[in-house]
N, C-alpha and C. Protein backbone atom coordinates (compact mmCIF):
# COMPACT_ATOMS: atom_id res chain seq x y z
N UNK A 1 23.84 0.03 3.75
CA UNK A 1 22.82 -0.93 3.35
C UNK A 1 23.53 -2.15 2.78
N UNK A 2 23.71 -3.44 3.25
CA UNK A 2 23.73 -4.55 3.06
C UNK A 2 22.90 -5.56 1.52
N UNK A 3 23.53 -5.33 0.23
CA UNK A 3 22.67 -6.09 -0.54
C UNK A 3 23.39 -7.50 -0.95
N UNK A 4 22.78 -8.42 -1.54
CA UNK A 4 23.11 -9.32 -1.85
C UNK A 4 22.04 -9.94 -3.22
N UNK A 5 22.96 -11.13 -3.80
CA UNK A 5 21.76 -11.67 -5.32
C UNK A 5 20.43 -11.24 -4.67
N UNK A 6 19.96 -11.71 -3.56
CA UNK A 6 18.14 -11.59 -3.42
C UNK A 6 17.79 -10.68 -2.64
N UNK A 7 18.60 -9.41 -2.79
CA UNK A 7 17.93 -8.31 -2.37
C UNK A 7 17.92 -7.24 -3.26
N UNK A 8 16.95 -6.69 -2.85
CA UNK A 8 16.86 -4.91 -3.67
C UNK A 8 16.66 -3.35 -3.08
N UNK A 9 16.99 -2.74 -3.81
CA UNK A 9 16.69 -1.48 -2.99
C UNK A 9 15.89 -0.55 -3.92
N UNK A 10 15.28 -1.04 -4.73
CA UNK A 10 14.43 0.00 -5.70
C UNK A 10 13.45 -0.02 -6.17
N UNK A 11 12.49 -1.30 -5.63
CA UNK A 11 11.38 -2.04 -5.53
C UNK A 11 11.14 -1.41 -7.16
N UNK A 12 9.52 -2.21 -7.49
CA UNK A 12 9.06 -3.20 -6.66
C UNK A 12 9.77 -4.68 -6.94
N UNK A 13 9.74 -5.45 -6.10
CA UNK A 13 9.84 -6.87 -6.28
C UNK A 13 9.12 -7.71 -7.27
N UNK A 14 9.81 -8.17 -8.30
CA UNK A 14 8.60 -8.68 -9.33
C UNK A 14 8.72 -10.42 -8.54
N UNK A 15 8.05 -11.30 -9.03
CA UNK A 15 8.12 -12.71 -8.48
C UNK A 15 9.37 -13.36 -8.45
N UNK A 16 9.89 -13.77 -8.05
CA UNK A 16 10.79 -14.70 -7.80
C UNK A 16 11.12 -15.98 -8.76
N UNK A 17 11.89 -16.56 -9.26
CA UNK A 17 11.57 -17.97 -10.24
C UNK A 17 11.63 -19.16 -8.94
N UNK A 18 12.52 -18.73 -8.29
CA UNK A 18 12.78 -19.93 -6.99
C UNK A 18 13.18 -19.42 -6.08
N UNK A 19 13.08 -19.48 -4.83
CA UNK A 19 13.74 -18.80 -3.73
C UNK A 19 13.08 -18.03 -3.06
N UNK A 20 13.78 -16.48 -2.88
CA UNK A 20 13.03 -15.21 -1.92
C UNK A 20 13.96 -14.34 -2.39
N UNK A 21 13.32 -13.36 -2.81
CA UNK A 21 13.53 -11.69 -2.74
C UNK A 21 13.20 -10.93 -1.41
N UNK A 22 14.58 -10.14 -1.23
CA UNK A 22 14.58 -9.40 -0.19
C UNK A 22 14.44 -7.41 -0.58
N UNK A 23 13.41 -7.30 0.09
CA UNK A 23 13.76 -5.58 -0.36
C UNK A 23 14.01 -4.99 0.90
N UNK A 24 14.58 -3.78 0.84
CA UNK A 24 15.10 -2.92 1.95
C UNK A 24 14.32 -2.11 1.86
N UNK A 25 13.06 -1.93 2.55
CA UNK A 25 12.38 -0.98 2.36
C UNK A 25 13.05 0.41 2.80
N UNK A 26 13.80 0.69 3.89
CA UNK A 26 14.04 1.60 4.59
C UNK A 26 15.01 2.60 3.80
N UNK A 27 15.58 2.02 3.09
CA UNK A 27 16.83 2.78 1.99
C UNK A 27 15.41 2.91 0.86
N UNK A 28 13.93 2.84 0.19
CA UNK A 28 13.35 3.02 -0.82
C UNK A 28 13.03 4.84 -0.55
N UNK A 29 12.90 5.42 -1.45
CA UNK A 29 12.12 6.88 -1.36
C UNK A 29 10.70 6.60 -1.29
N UNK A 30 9.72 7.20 -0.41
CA UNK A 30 8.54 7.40 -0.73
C UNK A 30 8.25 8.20 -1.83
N UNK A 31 7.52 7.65 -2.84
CA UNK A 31 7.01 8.37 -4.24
C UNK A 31 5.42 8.88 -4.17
N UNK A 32 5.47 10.07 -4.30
CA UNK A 32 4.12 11.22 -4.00
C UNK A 32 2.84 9.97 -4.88
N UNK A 33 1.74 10.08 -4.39
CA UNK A 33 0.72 9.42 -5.22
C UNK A 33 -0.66 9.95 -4.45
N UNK A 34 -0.59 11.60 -5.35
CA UNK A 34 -1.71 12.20 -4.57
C UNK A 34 -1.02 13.34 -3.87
N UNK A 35 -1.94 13.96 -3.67
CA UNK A 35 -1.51 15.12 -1.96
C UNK A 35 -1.49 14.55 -0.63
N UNK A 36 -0.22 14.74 -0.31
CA UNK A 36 -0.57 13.78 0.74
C UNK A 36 -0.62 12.60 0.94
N UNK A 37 -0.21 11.92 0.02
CA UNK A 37 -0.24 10.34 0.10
C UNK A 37 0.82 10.11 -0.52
N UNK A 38 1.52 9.03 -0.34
CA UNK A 38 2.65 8.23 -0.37
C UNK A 38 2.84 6.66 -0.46
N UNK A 39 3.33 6.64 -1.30
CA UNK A 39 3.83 4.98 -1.43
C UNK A 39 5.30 4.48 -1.75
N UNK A 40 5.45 3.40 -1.25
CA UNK A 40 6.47 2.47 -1.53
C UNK A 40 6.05 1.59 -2.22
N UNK A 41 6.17 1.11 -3.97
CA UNK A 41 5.76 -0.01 -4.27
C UNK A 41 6.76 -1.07 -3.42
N UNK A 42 6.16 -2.47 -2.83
CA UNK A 42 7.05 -3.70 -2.46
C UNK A 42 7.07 -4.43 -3.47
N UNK A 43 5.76 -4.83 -4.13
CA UNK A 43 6.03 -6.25 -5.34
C UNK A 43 4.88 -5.69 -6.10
N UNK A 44 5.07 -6.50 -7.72
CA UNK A 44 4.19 -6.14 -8.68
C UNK A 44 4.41 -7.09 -9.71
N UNK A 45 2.88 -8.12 -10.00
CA UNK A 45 2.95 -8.33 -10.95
C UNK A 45 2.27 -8.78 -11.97
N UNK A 46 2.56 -7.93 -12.46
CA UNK A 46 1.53 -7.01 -14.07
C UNK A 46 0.19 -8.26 -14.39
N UNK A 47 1.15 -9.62 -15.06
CA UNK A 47 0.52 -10.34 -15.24
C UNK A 47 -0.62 -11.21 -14.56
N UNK A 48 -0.39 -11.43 -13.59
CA UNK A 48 -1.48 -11.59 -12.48
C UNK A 48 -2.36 -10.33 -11.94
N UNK A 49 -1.86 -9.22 -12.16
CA UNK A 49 -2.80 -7.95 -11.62
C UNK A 49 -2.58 -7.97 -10.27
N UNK A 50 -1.71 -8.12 -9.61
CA UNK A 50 -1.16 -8.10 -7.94
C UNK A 50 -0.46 -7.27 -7.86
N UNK A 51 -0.38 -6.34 -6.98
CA UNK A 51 0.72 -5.01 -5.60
C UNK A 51 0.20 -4.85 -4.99
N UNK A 52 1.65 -5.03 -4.08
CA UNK A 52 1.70 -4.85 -2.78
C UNK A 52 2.45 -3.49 -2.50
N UNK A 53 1.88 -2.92 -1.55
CA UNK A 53 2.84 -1.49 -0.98
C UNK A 53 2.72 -0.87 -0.41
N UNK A 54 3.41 -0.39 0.56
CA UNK A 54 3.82 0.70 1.86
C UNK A 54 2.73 1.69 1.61
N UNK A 55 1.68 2.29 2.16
CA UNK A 55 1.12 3.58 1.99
C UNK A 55 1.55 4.48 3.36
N UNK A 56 1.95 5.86 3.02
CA UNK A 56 1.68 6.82 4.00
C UNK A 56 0.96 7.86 3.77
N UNK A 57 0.11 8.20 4.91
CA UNK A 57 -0.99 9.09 4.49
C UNK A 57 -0.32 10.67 5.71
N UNK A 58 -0.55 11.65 5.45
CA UNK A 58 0.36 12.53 5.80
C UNK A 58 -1.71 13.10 6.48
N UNK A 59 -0.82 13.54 7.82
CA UNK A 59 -2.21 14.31 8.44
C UNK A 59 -2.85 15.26 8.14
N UNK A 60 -4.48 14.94 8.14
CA UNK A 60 -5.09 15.59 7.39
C UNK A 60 -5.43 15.45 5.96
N UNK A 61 -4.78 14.73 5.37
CA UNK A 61 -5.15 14.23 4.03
C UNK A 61 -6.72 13.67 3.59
N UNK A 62 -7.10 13.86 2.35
CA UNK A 62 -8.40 13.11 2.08
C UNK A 62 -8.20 13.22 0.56
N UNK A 63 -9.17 12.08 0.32
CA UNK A 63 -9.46 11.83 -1.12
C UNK A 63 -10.57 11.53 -1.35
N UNK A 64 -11.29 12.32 -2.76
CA UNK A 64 -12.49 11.89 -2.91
C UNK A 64 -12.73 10.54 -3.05
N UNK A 65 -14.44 10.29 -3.55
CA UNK A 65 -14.63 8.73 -3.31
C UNK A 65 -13.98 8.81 -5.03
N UNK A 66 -13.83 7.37 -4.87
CA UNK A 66 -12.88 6.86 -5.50
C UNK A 66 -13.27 4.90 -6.00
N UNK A 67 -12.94 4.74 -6.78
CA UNK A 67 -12.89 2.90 -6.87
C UNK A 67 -11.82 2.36 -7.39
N UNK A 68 -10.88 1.00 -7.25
CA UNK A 68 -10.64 0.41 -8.01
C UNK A 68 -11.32 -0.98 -8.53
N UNK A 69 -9.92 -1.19 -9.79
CA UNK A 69 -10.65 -2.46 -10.13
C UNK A 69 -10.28 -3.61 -9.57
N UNK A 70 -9.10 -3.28 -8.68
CA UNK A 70 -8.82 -4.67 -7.94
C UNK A 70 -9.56 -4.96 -6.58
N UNK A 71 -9.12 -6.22 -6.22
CA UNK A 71 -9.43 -6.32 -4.62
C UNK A 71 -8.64 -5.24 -3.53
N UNK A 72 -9.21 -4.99 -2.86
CA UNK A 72 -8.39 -4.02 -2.35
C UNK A 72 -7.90 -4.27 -0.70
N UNK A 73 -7.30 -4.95 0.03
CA UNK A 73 -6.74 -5.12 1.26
C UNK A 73 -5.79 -4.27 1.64
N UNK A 74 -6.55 -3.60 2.94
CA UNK A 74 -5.57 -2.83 3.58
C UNK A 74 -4.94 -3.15 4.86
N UNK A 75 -4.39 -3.09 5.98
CA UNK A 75 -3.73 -3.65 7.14
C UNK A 75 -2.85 -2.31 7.73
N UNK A 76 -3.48 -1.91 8.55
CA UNK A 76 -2.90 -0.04 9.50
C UNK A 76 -1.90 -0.72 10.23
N UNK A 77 -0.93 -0.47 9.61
CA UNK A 77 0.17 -0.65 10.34
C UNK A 77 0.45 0.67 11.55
N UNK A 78 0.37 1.49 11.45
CA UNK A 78 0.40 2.56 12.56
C UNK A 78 -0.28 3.79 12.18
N UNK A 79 -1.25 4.60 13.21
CA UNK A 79 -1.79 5.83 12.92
C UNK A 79 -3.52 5.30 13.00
N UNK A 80 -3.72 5.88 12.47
CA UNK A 80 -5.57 6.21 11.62
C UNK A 80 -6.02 6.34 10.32
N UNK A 81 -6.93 5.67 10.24
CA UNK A 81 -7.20 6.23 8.72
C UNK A 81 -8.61 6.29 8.39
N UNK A 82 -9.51 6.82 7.51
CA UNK A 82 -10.65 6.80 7.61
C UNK A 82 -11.28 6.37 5.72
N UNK A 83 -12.50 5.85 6.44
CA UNK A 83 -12.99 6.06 4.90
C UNK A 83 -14.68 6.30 5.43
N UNK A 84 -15.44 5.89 4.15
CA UNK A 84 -17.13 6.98 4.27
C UNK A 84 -17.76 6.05 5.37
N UNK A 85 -17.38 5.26 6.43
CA UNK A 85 -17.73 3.81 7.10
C UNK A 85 -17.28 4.67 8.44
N UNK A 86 -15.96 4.13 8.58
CA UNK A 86 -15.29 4.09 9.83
C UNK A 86 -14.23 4.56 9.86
N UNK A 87 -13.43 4.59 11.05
CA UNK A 87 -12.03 4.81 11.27
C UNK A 87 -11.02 3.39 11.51
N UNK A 88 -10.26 3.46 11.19
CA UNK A 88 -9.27 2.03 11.12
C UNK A 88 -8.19 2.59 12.17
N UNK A 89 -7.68 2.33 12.55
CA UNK A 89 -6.92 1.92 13.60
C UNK A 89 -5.66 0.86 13.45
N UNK A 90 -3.67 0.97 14.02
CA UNK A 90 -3.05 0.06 14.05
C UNK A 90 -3.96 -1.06 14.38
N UNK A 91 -3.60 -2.09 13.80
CA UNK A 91 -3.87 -3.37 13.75
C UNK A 91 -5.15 -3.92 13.22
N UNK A 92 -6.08 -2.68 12.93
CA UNK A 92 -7.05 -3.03 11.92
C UNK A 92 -7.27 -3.11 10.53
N UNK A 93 -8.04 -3.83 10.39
CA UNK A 93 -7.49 -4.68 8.69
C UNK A 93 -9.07 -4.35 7.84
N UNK A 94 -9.27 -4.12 6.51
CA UNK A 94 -10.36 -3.86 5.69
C UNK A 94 -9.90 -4.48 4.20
N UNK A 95 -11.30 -4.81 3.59
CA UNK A 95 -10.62 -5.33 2.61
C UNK A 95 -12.07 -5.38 1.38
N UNK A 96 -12.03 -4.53 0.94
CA UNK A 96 -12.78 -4.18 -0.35
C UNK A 96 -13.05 -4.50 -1.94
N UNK A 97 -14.21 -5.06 -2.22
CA UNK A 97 -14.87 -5.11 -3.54
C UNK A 97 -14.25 -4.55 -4.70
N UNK A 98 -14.10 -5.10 -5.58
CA UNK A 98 -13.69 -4.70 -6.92
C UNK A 98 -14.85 -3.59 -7.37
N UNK A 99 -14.43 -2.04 -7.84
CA UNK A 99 -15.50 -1.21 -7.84
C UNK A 99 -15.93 -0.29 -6.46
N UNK A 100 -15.81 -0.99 -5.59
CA UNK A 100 -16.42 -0.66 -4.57
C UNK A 100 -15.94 0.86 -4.36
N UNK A 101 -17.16 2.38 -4.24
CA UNK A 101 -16.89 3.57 -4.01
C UNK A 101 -16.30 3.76 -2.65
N UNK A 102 -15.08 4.23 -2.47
CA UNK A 102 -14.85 4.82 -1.09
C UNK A 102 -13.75 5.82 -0.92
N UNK A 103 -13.83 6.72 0.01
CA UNK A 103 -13.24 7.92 0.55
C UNK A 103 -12.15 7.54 1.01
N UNK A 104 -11.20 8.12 1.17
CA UNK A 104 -9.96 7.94 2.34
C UNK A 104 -9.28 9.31 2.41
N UNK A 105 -8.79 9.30 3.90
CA UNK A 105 -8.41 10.20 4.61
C UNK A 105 -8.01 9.99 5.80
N UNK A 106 -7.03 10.72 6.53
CA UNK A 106 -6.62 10.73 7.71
C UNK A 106 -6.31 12.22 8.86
N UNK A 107 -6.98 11.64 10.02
CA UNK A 107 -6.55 13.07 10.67
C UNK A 107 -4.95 13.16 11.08
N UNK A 108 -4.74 12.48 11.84
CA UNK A 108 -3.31 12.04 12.21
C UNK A 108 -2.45 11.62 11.64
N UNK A 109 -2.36 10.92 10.19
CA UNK A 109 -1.62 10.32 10.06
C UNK A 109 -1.44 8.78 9.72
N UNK A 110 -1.25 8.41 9.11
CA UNK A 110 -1.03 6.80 8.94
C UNK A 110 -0.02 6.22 7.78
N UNK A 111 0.34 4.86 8.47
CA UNK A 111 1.11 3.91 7.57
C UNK A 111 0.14 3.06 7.48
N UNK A 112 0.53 2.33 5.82
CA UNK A 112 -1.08 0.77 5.79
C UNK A 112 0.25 0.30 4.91
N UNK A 113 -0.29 -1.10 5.22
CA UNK A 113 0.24 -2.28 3.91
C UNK A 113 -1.06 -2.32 3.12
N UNK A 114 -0.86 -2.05 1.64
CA UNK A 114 -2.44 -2.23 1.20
C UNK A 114 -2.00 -3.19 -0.02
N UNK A 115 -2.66 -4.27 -0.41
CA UNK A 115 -2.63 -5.53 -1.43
C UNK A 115 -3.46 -5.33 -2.18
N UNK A 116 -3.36 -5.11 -3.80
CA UNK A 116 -4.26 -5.33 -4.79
C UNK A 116 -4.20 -6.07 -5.10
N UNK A 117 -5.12 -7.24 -5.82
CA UNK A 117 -5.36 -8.53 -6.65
C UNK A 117 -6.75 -8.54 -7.62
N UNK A 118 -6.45 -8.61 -8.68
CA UNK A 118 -7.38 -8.78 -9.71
C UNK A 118 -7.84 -9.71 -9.47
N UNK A 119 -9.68 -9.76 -9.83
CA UNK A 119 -9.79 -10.98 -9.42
C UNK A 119 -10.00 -12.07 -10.57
């Protein structure tokens, strides 16, 4: 693994003062969050109420309904995923209410980029 000043390997990425931060996602461990679910934090920061991060959902997984308090954007990077609505699909994108109740689960499997932001 290749690092340099603007890279990291141990996320998350907090903001930058000038420039660009680089993370290596591929050298990060996935950290358990749930049965069956998985994350990579990428960036976080506190003060604004913003993360960003890798989710993997391991097949067959589900979670009850559930809310947060942030905005919630997700983006299926590969696999399926479901919530009390629909099924999502690579390249389909959802993006949810502060509060808003919802389920998630997967039969197959999935990776998401999912973005929180306070609003």
């Amino acid at each position: 693994m290749s690092r340099n000043a603007n890279s990291q390997a141990d996320g998350p990425v907090l903001p930058p003062a000038v420039g660009s931060i680089y993370f290596e996602t591929a050298a990060a461990d996935w950290q358990a969050d749930g049965e069956k679910f998985w994350i990579k934090p990428l960036y976080e920061n506190r003060l604004r109420g913003e993360r960003t991060c890798l989710m993997k959902i391991d097949p067959g997984a589900r979670f009850p309904p559930h809310a947060h308090d942030e905005v919630e954007q997700i983006y299926v990077l590969s696999g399926s995923f479901y919530d009390q609505d629909r099924t999502l699909r690579a390249g389909d994108y959802a993006c949810r209410a502060p509060g808003a109740m919802h389920t998630t689960g997967s039969e197959e499997g999935a990776v998401l980029l999912v973005i929180y932001r306070r609003p």
